[in-house]
PDB file of N, CA and C in Angstrom:
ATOM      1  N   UNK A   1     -28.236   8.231  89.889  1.00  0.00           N
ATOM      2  CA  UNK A   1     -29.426   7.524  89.452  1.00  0.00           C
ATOM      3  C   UNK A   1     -29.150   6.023  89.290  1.00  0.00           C
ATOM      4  N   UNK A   2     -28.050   5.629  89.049  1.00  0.00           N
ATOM      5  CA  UNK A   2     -27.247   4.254  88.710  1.00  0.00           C
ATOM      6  C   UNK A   2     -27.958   3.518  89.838  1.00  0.00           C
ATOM      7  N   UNK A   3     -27.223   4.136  91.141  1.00  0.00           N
ATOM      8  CA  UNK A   3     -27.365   3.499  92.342  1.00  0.00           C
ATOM      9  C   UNK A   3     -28.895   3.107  93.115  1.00  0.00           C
ATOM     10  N   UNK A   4     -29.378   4.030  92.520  1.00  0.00           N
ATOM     11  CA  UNK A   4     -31.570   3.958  92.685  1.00  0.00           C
ATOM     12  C   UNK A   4     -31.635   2.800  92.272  1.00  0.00           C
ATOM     13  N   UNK A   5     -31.565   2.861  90.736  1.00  0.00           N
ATOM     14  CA  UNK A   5     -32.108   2.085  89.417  1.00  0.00           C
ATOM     15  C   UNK A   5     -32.032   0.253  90.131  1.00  0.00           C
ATOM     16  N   UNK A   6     -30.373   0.055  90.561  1.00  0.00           N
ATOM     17  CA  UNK A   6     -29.881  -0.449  91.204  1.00  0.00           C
ATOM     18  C   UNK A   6     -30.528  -1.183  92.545  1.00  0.00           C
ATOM     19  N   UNK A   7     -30.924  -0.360  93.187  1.00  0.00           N
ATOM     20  CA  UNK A   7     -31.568  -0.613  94.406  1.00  0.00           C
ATOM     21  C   UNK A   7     -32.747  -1.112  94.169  1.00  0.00           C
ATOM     22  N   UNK A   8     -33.100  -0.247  93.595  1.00  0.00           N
ATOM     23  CA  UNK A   8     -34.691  -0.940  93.386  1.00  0.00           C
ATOM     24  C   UNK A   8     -34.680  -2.043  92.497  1.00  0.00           C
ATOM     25  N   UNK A   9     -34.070  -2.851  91.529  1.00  0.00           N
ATOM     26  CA  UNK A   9     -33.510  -4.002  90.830  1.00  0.00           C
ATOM     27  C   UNK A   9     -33.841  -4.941  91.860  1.00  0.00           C
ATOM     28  N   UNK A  10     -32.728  -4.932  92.540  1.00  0.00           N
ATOM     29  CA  UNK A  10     -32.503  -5.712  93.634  1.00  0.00           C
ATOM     30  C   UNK A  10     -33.007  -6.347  94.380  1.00  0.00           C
ATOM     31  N   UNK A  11     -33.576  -5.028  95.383  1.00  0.00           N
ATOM     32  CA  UNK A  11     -34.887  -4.774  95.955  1.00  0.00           C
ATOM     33  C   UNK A  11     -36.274  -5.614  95.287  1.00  0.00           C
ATOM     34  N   UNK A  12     -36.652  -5.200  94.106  1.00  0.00           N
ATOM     35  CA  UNK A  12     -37.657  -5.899  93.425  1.00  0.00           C
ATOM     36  C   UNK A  12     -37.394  -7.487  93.712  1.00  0.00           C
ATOM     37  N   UNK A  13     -36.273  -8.054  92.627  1.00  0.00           N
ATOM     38  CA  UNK A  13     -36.218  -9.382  92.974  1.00  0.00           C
ATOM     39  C   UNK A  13     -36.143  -9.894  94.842  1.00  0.00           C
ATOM     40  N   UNK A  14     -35.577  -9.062  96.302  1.00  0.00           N
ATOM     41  CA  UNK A  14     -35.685  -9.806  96.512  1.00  0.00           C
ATOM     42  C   UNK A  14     -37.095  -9.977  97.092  1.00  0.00           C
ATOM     43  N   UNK A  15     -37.372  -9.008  96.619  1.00  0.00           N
ATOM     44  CA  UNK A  15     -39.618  -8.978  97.118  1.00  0.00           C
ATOM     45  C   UNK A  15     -39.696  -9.955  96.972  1.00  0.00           C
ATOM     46  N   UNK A  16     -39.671 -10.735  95.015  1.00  0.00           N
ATOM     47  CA  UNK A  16     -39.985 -11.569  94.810  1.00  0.00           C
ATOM     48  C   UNK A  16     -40.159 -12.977  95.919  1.00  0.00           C
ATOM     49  N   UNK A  17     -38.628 -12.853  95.663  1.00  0.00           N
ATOM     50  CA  UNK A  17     -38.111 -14.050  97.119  1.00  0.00           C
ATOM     51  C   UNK A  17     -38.425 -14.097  98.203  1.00  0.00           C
ATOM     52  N   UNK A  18     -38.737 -13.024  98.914  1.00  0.00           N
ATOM     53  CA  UNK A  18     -39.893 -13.064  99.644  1.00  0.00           C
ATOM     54  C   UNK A  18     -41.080 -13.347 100.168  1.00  0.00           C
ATOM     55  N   UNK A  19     -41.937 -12.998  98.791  1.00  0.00           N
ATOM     56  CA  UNK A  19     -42.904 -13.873  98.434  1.00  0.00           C
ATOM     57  C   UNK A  19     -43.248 -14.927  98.180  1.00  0.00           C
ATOM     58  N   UNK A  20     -42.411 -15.126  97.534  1.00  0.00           N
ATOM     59  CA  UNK A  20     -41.982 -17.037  97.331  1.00  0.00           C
ATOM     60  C   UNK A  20     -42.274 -17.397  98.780  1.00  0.00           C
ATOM     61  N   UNK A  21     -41.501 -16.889  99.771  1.00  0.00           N
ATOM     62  CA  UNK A  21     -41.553 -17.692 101.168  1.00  0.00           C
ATOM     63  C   UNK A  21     -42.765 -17.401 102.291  1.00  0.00           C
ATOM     64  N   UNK A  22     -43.303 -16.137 102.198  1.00  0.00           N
ATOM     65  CA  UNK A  22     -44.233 -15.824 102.765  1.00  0.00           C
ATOM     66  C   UNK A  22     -45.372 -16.143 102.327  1.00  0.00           C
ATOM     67  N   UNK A  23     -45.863 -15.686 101.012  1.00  0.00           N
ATOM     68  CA  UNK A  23     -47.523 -16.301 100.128  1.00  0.00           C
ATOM     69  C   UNK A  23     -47.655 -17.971  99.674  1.00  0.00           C
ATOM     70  N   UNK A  24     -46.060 -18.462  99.553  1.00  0.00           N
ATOM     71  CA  UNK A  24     -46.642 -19.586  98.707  1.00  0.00           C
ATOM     72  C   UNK A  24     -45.821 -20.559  99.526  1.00  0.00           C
ATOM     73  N   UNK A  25     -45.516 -20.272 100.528  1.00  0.00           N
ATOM     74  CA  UNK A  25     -44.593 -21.121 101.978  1.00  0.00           C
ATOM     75  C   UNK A  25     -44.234 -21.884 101.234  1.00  0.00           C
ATOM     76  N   UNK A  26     -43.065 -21.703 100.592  1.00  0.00           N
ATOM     77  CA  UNK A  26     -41.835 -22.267  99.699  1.00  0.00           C
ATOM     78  C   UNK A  26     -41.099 -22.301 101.358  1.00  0.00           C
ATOM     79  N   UNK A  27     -40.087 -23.584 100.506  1.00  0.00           N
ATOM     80  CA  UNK A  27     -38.659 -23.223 101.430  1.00  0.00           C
ATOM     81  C   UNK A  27     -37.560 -22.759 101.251  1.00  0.00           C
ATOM     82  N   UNK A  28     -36.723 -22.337 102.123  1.00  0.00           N
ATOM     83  CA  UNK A  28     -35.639 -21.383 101.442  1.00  0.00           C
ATOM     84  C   UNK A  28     -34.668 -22.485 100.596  1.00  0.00           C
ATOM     85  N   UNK A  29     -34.927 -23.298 100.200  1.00  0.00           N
ATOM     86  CA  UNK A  29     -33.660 -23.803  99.187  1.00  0.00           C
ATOM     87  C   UNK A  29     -34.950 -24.251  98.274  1.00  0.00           C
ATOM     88  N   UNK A  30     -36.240 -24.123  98.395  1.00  0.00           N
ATOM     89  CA  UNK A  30     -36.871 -23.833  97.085  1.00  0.00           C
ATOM     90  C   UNK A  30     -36.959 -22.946  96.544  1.00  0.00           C
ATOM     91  N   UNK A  31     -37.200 -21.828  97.153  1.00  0.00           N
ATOM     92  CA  UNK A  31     -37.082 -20.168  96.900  1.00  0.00           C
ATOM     93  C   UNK A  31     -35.766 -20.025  96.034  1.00  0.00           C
ATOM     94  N   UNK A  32     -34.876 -20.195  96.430  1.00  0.00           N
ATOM     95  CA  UNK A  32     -33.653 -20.398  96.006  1.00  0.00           C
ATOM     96  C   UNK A  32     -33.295 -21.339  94.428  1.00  0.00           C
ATOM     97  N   UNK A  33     -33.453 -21.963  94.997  1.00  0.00           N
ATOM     98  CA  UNK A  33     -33.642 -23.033  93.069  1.00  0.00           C
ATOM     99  C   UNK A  33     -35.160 -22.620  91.986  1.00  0.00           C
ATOM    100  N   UNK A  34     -35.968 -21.812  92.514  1.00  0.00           N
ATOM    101  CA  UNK A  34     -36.790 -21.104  91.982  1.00  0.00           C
ATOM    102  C   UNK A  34     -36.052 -19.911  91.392  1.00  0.00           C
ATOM    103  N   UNK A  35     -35.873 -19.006  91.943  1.00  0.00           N
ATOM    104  CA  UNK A  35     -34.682 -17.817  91.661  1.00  0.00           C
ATOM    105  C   UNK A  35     -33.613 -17.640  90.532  1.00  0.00           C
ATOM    106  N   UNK A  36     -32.913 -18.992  90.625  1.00  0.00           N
ATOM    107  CA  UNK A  36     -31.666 -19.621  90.059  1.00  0.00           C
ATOM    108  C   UNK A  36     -32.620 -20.386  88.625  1.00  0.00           C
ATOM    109  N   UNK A  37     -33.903 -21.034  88.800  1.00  0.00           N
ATOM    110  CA  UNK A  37     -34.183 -21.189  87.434  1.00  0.00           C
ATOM    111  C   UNK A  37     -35.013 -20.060  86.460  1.00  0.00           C
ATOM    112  N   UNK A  38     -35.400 -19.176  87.166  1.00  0.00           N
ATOM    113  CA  UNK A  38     -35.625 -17.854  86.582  1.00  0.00           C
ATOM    114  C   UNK A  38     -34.981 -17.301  86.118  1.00  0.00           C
ATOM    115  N   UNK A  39     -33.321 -16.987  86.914  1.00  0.00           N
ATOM    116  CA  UNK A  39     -32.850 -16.254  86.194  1.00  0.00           C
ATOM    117  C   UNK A  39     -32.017 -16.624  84.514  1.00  0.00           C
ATOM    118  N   UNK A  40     -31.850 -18.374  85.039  1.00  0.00           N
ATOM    119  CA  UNK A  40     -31.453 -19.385  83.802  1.00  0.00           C
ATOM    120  C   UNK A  40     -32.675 -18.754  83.026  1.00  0.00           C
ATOM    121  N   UNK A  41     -33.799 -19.421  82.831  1.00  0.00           N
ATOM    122  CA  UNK A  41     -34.945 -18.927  82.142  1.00  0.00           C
ATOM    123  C   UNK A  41     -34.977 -17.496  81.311  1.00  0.00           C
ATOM    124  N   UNK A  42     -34.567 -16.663  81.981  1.00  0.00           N
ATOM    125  CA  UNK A  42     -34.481 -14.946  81.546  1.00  0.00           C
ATOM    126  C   UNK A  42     -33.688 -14.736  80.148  1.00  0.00           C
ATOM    127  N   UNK A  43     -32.104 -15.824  81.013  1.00  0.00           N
ATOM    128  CA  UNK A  43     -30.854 -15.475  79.989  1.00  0.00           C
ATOM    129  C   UNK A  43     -31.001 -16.481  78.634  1.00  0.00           C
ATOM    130  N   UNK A  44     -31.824 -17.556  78.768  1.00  0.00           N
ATOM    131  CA  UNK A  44     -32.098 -18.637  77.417  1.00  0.00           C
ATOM    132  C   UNK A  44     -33.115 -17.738  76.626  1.00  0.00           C
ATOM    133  N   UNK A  45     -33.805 -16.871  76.897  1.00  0.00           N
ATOM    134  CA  UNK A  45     -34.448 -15.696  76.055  1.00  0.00           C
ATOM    135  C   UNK A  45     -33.725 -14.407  75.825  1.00  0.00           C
ATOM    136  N   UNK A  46     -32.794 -14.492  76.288  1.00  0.00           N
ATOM    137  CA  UNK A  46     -31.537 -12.809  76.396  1.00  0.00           C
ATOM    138  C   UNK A  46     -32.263 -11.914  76.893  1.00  0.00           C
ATOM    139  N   UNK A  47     -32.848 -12.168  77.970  1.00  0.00           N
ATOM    140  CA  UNK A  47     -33.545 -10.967  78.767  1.00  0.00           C
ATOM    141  C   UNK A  47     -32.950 -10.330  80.262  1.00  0.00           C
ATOM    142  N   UNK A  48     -32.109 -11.741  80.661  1.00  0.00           N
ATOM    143  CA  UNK A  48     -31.246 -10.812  81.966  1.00  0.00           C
ATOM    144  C   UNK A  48     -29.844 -10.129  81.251  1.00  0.00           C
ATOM    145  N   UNK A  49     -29.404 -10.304  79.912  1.00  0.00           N
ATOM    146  CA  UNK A  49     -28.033  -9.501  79.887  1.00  0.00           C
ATOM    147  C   UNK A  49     -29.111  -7.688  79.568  1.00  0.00           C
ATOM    148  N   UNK A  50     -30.337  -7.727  79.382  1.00  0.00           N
ATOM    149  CA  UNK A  50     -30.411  -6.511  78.999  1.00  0.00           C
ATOM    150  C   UNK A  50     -30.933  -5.531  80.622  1.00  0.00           C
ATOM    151  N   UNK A  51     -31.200  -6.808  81.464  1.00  0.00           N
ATOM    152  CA  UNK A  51     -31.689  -6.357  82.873  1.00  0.00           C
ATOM    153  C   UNK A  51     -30.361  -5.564  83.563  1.00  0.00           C
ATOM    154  N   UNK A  52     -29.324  -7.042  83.196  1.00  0.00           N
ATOM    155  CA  UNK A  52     -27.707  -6.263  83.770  1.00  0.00           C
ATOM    156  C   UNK A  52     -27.148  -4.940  83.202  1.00  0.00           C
ATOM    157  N   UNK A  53     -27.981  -4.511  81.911  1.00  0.00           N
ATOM    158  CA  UNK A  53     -27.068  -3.477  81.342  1.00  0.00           C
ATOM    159  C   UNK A  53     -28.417  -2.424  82.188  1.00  0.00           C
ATOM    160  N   UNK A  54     -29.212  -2.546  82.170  1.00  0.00           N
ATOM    161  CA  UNK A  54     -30.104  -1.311  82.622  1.00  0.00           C
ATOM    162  C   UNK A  54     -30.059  -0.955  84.139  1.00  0.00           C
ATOM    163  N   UNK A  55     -30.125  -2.516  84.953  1.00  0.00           N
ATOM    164  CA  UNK A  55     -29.661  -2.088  86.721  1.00  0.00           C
ATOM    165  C   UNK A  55     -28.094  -2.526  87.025  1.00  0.00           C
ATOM    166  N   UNK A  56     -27.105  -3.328  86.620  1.00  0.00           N
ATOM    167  CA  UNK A  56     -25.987  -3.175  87.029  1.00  0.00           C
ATOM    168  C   UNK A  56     -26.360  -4.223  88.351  1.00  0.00           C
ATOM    169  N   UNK A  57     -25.572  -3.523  88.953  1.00  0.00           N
ATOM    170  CA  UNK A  57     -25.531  -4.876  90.202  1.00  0.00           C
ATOM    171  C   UNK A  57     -26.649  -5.113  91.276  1.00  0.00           C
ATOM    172  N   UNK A  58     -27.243  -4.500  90.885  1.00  0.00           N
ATOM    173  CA  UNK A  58     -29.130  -4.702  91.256  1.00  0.00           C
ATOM    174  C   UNK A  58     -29.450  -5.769  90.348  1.00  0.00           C
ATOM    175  N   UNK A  59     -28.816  -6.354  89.411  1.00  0.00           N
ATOM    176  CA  UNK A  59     -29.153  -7.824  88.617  1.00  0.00           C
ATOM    177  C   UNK A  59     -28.309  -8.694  88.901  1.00  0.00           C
ATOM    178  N   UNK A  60     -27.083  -8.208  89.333  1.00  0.00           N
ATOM    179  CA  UNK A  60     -25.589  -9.221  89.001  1.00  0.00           C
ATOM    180  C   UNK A  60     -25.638  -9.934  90.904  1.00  0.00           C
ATOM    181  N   UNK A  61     -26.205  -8.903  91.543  1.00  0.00           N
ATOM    182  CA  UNK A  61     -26.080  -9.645  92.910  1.00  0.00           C
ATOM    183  C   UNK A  61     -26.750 -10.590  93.327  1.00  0.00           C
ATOM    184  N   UNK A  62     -28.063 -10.475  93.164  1.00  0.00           N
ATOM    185  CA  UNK A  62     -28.835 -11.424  93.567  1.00  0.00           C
ATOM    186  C   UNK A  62     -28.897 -12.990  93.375  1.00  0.00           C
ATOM    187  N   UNK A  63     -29.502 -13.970  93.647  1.00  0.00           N
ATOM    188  CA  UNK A  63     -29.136 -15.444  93.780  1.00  0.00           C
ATOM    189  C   UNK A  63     -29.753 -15.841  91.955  1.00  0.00           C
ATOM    190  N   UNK A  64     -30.759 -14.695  91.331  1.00  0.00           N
ATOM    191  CA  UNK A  64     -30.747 -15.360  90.122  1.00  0.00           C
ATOM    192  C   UNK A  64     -29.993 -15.211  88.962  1.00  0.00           C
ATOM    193  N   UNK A  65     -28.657 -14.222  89.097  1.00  0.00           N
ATOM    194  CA  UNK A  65     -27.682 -13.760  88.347  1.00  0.00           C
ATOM    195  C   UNK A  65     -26.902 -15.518  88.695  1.00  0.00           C
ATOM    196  N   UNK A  66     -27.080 -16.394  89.797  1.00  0.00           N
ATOM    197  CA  UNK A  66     -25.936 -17.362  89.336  1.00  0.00           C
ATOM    198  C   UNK A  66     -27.048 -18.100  88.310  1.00  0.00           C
ATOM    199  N   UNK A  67     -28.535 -18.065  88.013  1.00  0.00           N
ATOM    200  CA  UNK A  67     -28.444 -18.940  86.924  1.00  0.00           C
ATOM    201  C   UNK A  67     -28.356 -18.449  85.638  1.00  0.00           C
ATOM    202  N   UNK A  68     -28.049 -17.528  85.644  1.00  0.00           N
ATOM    203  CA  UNK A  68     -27.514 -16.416  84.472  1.00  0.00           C
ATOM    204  C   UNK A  68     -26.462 -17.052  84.097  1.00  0.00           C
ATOM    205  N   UNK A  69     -25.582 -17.137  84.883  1.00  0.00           N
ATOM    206  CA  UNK A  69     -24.082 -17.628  84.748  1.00  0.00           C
ATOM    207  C   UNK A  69     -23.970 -18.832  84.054  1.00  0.00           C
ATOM    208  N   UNK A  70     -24.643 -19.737  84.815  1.00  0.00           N
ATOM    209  CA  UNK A  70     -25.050 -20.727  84.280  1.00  0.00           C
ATOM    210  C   UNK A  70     -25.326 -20.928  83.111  1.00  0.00           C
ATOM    211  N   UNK A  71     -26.198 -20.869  82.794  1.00  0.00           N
ATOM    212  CA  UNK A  71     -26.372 -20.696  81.171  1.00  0.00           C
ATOM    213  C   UNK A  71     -25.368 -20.375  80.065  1.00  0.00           C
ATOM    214  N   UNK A  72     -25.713 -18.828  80.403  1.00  0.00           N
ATOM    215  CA  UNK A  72     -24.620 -17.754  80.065  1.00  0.00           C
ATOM    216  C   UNK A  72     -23.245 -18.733  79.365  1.00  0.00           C
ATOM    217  N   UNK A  73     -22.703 -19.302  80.690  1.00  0.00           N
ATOM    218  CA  UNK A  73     -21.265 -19.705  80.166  1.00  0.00           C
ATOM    219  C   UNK A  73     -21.814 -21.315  79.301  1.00  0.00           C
ATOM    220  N   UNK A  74     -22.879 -22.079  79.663  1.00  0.00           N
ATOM    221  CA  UNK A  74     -22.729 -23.794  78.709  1.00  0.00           C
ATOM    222  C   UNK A  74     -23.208 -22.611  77.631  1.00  0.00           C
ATOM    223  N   UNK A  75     -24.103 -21.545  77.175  1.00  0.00           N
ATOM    224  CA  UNK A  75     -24.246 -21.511  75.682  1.00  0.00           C
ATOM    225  C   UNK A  75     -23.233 -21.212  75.291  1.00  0.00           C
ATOM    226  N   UNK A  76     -22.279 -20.400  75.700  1.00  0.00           N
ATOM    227  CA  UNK A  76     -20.956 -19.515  75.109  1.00  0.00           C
ATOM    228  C   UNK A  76     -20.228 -20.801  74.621  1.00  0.00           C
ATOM    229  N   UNK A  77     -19.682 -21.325  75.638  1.00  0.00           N
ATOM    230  CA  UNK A  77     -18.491 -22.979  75.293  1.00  0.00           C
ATOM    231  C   UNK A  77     -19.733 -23.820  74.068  1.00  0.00           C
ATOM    232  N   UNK A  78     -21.166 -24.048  74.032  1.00  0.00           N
ATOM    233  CA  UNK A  78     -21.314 -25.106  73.362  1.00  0.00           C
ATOM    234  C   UNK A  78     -21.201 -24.231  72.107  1.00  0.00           C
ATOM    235  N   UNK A  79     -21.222 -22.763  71.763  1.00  0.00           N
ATOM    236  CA  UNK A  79     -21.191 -22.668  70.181  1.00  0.00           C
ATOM    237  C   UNK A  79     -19.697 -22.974  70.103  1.00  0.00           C
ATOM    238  N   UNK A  80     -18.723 -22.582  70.801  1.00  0.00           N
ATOM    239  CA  UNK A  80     -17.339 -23.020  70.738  1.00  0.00           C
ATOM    240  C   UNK A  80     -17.008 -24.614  70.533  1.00  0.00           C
ATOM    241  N   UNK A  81     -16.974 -25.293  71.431  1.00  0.00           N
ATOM    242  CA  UNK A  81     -16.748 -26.659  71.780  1.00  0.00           C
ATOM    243  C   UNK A  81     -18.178 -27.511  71.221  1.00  0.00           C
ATOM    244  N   UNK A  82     -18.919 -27.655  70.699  1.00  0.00           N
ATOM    245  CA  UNK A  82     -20.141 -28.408  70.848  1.00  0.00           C
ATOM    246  C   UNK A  82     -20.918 -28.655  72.196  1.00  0.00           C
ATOM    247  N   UNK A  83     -21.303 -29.637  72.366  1.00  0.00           N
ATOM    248  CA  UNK A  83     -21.896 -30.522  73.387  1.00  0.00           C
ATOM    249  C   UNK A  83     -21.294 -30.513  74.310  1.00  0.00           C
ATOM    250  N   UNK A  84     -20.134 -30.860  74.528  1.00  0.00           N
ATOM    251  CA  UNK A  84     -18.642 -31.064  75.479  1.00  0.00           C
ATOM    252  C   UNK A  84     -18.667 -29.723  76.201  1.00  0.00           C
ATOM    253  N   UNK A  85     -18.840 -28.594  75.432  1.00  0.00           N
ATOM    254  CA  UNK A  85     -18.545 -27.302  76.047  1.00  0.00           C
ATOM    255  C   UNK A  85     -19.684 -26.895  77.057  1.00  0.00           C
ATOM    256  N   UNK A  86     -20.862 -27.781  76.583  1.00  0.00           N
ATOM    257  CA  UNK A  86     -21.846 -27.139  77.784  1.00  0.00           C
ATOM    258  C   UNK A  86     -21.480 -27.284  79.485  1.00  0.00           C
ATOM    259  N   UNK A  87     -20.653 -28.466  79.754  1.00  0.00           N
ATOM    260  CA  UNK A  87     -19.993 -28.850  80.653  1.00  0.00           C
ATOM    261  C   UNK A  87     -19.174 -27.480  81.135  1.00  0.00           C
ATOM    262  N   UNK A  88     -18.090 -27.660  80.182  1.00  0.00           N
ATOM    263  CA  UNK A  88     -17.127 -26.770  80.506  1.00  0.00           C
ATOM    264  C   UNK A  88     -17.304 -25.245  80.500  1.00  0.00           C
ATOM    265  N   UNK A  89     -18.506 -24.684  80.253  1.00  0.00           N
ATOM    266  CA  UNK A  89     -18.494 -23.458  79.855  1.00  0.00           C
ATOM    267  C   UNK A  89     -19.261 -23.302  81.733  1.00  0.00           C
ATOM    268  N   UNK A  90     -20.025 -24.092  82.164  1.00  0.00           N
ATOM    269  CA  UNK A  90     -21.149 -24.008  83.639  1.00  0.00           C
ATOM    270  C   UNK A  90     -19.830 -23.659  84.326  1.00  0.00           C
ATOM    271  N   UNK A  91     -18.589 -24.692  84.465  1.00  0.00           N
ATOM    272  CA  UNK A  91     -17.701 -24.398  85.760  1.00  0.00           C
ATOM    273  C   UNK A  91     -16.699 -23.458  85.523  1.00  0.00           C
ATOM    274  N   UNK A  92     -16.470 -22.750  83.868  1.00  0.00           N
ATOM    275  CA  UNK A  92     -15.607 -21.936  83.771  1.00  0.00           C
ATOM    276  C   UNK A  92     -16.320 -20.688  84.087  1.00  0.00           C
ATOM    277  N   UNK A  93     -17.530 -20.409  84.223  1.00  0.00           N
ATOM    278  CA  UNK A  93     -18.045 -19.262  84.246  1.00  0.00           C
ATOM    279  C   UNK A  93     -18.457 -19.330  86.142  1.00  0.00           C
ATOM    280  N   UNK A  94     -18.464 -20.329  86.548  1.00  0.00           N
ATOM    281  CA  UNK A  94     -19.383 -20.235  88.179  1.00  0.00           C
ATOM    282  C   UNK A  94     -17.982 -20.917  89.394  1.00  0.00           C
ATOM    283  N   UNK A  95     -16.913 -21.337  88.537  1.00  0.00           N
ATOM    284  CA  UNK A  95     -16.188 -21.949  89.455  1.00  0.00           C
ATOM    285  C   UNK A  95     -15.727 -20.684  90.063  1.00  0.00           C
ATOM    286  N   UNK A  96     -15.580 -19.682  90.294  1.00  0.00           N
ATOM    287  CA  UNK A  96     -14.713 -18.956  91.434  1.00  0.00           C
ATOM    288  C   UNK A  96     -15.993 -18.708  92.059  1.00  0.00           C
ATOM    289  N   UNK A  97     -16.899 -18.356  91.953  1.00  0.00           N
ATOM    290  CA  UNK A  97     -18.101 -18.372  92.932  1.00  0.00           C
ATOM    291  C   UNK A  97     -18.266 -19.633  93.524  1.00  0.00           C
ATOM    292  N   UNK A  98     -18.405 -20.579  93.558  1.00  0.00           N
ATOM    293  CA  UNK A  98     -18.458 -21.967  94.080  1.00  0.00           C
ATOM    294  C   UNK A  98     -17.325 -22.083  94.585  1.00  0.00           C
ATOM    295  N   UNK A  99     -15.873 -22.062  94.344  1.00  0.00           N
ATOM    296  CA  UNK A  99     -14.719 -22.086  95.267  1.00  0.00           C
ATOM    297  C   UNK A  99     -15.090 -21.171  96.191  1.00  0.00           C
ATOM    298  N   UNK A 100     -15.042 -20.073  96.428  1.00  0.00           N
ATOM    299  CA  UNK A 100     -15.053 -19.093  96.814  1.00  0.00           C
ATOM    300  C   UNK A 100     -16.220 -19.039  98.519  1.00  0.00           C
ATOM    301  N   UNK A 101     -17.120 -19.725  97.815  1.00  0.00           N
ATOM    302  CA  UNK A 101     -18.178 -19.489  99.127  1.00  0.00           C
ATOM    303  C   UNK A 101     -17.941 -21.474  99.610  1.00  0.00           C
ATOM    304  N   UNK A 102     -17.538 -22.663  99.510  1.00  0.00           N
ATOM    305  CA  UNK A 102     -16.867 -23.149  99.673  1.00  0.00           C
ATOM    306  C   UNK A 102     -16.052 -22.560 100.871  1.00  0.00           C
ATOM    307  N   UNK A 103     -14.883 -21.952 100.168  1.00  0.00           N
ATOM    308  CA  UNK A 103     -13.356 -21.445 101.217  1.00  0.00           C
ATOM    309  C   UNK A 103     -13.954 -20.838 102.660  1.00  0.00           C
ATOM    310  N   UNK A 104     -14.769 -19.822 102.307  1.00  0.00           N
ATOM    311  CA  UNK A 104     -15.446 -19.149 103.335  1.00  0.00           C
ATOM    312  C   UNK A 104     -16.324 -20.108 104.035  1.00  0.00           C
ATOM    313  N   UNK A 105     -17.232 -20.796 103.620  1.00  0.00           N
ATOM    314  CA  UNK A 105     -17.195 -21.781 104.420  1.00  0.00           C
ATOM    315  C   UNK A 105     -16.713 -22.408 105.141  1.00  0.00           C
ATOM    316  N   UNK A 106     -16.083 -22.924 104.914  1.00  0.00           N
ATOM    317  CA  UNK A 106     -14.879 -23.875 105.562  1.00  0.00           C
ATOM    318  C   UNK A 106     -14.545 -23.135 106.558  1.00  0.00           C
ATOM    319  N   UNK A 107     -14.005 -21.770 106.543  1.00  0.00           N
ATOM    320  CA  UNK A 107     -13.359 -20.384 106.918  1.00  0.00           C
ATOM    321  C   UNK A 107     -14.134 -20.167 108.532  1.00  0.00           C
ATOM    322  N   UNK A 108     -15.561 -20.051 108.034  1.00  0.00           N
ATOM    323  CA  UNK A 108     -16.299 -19.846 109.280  1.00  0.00           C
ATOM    324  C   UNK A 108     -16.288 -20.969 109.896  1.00  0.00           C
ATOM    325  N   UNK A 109     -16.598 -21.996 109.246  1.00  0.00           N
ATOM    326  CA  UNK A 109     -16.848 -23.504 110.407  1.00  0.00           C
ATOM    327  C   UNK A 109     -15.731 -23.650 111.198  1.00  0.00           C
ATOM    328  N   UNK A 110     -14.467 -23.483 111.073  1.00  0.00           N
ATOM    329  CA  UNK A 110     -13.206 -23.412 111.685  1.00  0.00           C
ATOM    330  C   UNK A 110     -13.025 -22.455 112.598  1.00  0.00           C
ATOM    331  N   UNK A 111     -13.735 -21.120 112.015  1.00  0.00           N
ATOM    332  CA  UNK A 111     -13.456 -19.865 113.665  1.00  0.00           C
ATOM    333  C   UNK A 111     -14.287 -20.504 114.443  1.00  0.00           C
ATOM    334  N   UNK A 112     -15.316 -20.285 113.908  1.00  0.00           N
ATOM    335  CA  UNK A 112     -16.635 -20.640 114.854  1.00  0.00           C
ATOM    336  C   UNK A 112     -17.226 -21.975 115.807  1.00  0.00           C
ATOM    337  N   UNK A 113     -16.695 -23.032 115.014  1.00  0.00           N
ATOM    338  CA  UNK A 113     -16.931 -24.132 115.525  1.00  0.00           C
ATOM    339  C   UNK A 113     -18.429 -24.699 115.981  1.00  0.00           C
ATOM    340  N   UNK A 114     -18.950 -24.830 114.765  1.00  0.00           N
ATOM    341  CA  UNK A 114     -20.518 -25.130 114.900  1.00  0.00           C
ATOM    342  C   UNK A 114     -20.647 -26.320 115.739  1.00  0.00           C
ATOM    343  N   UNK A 115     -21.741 -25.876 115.937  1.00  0.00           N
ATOM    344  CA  UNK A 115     -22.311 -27.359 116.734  1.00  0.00           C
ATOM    345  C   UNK A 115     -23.354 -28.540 115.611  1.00  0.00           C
ATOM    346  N   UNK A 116     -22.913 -29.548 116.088  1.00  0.00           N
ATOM    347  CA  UNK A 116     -24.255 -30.471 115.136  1.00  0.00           C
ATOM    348  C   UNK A 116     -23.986 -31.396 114.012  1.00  0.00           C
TER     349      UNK A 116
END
């Protein structure tokens, strides 16, 4: 049932995103920073950690779990660190995702050898 619950999570949001691009001819890096401030939005009310505990990675995959992260980590560091920590808490919580698709980047442009 995990794996349904899951799917359809997922699934739902990426309707959403979908929609975004088809009904309201967004573009995909608006769709996208739409997504990412929703899901910021969700977690400044504590409503995506209870989405992640009910679908699992039907919440954690999608593009608005990174503004989860986001958040997520400047509130954690600023009750720690103050002000200073809001900084440090964004890249301690999103830097291996940002390295990461970065590397692979790089990764493909080098096999592949784009044009342009």
């Amino acid at each position: 049932m995990e794996y349904i619950i899951a799917f359809a999570v997922g699934g739902f949001i990426c309707f959403i995103g979908q929609l975004l691009l088809d009904v309201f001819k967004m573009t995909p890096s608006h769709m996208m920073s739409t997504l990412v401030v929703a899901g910021a939005l969700l977690d400044g009310f504590h409503l995506y950690d209870r989405l992640i505990d009910f679908a699992g990675a039907g919440a954690t995959v999608p593009i608005t779990s990174f503004g989860h992260s986001l958040v997520h980590g400047a509130m954690t560091e600023a009750e720690r660190y103050g002000f200073l920590g809001v900084g440090m808490g964004i890249f301690e919580v999103t830097s291996v995702g940002i390295s990461t698709a970065i590397l692979f980047g790089f990764l493909v442009a080098v096999i592949f050898k784009p044009k342009g």
